[in-house]
C-alpha atoms as a PDB file:
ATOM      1  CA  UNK A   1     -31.742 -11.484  13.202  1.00  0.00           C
ATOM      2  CA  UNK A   2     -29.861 -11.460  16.355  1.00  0.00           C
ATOM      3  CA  UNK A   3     -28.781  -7.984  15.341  1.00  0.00           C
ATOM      4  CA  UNK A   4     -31.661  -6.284  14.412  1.00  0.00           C
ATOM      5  CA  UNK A   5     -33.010  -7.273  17.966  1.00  0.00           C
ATOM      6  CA  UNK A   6     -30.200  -5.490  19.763  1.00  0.00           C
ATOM      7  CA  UNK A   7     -30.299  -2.973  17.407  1.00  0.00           C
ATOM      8  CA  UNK A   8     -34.147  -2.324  18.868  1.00  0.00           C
ATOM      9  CA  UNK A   9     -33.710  -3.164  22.318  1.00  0.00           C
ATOM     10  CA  UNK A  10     -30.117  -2.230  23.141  1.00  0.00           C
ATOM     11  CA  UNK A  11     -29.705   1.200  24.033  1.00  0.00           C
ATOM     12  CA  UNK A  12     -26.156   0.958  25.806  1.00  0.00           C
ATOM     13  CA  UNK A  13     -25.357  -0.721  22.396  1.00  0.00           C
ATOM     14  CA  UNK A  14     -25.325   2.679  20.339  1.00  0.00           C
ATOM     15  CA  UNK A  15     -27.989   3.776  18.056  1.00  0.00           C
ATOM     16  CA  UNK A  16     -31.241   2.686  18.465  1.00  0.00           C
ATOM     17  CA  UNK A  17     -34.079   2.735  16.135  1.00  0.00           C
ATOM     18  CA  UNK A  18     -35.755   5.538  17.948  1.00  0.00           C
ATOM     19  CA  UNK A  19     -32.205   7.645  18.049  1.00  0.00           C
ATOM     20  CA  UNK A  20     -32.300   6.759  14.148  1.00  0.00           C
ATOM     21  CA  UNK A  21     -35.836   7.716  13.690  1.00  0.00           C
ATOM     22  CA  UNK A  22     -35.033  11.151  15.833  1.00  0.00           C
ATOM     23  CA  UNK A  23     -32.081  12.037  13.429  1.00  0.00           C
ATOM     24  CA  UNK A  24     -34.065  11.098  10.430  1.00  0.00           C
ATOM     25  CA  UNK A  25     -36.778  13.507  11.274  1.00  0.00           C
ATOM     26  CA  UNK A  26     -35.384  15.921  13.480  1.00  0.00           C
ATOM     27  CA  UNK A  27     -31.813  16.196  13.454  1.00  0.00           C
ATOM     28  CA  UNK A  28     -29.222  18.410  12.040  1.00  0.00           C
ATOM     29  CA  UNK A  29     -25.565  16.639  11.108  1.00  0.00           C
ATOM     30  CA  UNK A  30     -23.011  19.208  13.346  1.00  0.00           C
ATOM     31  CA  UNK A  31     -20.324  17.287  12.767  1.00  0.00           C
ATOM     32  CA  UNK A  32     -17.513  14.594  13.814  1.00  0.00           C
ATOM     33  CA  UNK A  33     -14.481  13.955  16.161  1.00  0.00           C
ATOM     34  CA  UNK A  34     -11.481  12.638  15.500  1.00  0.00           C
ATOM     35  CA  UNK A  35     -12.899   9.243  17.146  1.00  0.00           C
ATOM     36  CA  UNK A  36     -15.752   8.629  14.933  1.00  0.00           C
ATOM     37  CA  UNK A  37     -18.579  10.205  17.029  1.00  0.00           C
ATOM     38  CA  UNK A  38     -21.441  12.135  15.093  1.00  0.00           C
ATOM     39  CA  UNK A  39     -22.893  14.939  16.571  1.00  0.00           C
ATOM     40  CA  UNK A  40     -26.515  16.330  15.921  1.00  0.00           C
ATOM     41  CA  UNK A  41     -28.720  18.812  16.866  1.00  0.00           C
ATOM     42  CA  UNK A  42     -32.503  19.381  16.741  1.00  0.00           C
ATOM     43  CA  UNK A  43     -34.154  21.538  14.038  1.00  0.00           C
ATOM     44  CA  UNK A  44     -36.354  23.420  16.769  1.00  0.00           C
ATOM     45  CA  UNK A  45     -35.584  24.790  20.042  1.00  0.00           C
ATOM     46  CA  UNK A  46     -37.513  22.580  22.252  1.00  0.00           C
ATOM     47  CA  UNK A  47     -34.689  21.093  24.588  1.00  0.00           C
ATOM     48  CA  UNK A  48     -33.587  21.813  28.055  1.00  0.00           C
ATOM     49  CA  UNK A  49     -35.023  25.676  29.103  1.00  0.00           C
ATOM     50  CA  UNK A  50     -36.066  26.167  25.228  1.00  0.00           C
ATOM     51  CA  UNK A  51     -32.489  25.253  23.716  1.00  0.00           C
ATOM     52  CA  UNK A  52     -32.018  23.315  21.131  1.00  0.00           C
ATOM     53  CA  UNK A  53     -31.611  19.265  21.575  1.00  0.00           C
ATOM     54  CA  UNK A  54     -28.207  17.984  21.349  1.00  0.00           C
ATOM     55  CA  UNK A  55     -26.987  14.275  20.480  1.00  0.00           C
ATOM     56  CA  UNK A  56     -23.609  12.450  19.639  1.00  0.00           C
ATOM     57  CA  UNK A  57     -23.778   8.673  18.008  1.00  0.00           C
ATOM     58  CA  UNK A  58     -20.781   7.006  19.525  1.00  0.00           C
ATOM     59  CA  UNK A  59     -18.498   5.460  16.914  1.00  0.00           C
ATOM     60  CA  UNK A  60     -17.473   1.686  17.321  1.00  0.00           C
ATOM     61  CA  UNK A  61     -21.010   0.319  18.273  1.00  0.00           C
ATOM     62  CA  UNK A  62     -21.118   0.646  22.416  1.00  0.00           C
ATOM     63  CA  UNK A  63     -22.112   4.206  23.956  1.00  0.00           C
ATOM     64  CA  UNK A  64     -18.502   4.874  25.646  1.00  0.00           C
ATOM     65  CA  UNK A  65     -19.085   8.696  26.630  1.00  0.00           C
ATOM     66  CA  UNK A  66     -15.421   8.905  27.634  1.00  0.00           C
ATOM     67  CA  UNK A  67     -14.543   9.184  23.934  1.00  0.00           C
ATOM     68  CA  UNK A  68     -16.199  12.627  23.909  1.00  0.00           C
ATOM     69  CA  UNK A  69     -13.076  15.180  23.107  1.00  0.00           C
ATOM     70  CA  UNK A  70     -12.869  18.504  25.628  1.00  0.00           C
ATOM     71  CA  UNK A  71     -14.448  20.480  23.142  1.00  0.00           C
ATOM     72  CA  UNK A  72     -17.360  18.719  22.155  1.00  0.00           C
ATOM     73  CA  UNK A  73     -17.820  18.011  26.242  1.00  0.00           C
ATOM     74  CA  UNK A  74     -18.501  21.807  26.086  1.00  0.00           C
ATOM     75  CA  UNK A  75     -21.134  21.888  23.142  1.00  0.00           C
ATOM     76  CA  UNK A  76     -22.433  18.679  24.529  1.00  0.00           C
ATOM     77  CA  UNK A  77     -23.194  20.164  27.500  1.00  0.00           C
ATOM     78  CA  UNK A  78     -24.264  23.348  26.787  1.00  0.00           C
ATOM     79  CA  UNK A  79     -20.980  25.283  27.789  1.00  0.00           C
ATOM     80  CA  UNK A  80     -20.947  26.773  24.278  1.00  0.00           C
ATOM     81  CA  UNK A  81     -22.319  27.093  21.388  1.00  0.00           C
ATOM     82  CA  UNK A  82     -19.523  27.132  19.338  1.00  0.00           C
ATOM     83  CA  UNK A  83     -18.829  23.998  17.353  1.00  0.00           C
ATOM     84  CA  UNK A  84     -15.466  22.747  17.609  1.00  0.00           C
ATOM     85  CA  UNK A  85     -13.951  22.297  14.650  1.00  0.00           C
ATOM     86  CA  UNK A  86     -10.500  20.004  14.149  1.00  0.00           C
ATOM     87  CA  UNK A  87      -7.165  21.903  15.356  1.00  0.00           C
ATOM     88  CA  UNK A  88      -9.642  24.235  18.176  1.00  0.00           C
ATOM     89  CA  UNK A  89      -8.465  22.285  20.921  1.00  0.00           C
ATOM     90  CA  UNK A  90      -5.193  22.326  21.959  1.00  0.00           C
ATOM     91  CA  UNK A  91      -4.360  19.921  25.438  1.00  0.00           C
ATOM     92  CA  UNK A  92      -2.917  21.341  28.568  1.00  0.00           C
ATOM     93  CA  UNK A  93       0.417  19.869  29.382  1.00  0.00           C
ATOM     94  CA  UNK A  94      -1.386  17.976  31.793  1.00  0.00           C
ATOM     95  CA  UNK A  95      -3.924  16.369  30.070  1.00  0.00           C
ATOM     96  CA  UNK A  96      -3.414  12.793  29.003  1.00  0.00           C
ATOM     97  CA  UNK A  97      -4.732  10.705  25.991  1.00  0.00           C
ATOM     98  CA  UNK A  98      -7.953   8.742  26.247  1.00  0.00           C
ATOM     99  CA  UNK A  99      -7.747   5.375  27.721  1.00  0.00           C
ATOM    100  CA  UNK A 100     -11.182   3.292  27.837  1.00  0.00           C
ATOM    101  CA  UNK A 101     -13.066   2.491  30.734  1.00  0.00           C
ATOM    102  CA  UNK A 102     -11.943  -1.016  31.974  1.00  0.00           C
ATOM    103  CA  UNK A 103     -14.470  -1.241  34.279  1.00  0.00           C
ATOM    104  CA  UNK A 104     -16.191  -4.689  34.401  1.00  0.00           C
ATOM    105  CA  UNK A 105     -13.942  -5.794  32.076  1.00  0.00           C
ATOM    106  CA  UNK A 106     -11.052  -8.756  32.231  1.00  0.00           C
ATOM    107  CA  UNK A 107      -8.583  -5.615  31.861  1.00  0.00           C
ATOM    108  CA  UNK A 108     -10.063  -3.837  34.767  1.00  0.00           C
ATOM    109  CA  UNK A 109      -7.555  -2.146  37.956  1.00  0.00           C
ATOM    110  CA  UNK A 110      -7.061  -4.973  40.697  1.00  0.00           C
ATOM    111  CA  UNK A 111      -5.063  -4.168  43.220  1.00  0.00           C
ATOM    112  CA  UNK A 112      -3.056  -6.654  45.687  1.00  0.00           C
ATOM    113  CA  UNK A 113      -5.428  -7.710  47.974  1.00  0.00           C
ATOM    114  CA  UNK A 114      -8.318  -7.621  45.940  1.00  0.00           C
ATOM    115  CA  UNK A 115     -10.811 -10.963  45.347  1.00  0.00           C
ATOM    116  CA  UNK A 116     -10.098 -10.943  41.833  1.00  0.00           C
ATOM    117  CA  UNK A 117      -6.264 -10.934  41.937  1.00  0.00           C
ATOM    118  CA  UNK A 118      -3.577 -12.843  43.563  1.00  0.00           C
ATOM    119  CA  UNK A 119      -1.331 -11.595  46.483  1.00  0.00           C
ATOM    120  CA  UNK A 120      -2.038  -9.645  49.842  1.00  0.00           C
ATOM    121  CA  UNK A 121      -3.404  -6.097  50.945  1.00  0.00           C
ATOM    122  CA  UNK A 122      -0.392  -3.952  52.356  1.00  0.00           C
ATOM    123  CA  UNK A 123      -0.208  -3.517  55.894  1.00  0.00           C
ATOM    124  CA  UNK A 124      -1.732  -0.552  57.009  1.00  0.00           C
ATOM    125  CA  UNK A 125       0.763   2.211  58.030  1.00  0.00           C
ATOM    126  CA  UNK A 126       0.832   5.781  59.753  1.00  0.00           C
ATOM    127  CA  UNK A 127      -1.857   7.040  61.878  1.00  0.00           C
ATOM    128  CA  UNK A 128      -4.814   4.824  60.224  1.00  0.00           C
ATOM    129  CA  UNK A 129      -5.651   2.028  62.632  1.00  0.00           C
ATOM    130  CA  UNK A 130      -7.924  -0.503  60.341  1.00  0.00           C
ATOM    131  CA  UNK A 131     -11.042  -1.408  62.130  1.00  0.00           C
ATOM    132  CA  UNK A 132     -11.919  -4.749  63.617  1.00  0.00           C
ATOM    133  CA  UNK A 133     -15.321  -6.371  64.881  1.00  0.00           C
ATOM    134  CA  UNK A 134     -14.491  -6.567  68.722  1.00  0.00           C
END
């Protein structure tokens, strides 16, 4: 029961039953990432300046947009309208693998000095003077 609830209410939880009821009776399957996301896109033309509507159901049950690949950022956003199919993409040099968003999290960046973790701030060096209440 608990589960069903979410499912209604819980929008940063994934699909809701509106986004399932908007698929159902207006989507198009576009395809999937190597992550698990599905992407959709409306039958008519009725999004954004008269384009078409476009969706992605994270995989893995939380809406994480960070798991969106460079080439389905582009579709996604309207940068194309080609859709990226497996092998189209290949990295810069550069680019790094996804990590998640820690944020908020017991895994999130805490750096010396910080209220959450243990140890002190560095001293403050070169030409920034740190400001004090005089």
């Amino acid at each position: 029961m608990k589960d069903f609830l979410i499912e209604i209410f819980a929008w940063w939880r994934g699909n809701t039953w509106g986004t399932r009821l908007w698929i159902a009776t207006q989507g198009v399957f576009v395809g999937q990432d190597a992550s698990g996301n599905l992407y959709y896109r409306s039958r008519k033309a009725d999004g954004p300046s008269g384009m078409e509507r476009r969706m992605v159901v994270y995989a893995g049950g939380y809406a994480e947009p960070t798991t969106i690949p460079p080439g389905w950022y582009g579709w996604m956003h309207y940068r194309t309208n080609d859709v990226p199919q497996d092998g189209d993409y290949t990295p810069r040099e550069w680019e790094k693998p996804h990590i998640q968003n820690y944020t908020g999290t017991a895994l999130a960046y805490r750096p010396d000095g910080s209220l959450l973790n243990k140890g002190e701030r560095p001293r403050v060096t070169g030409d920034y003077d740190a400001w004090s209440p005089e």
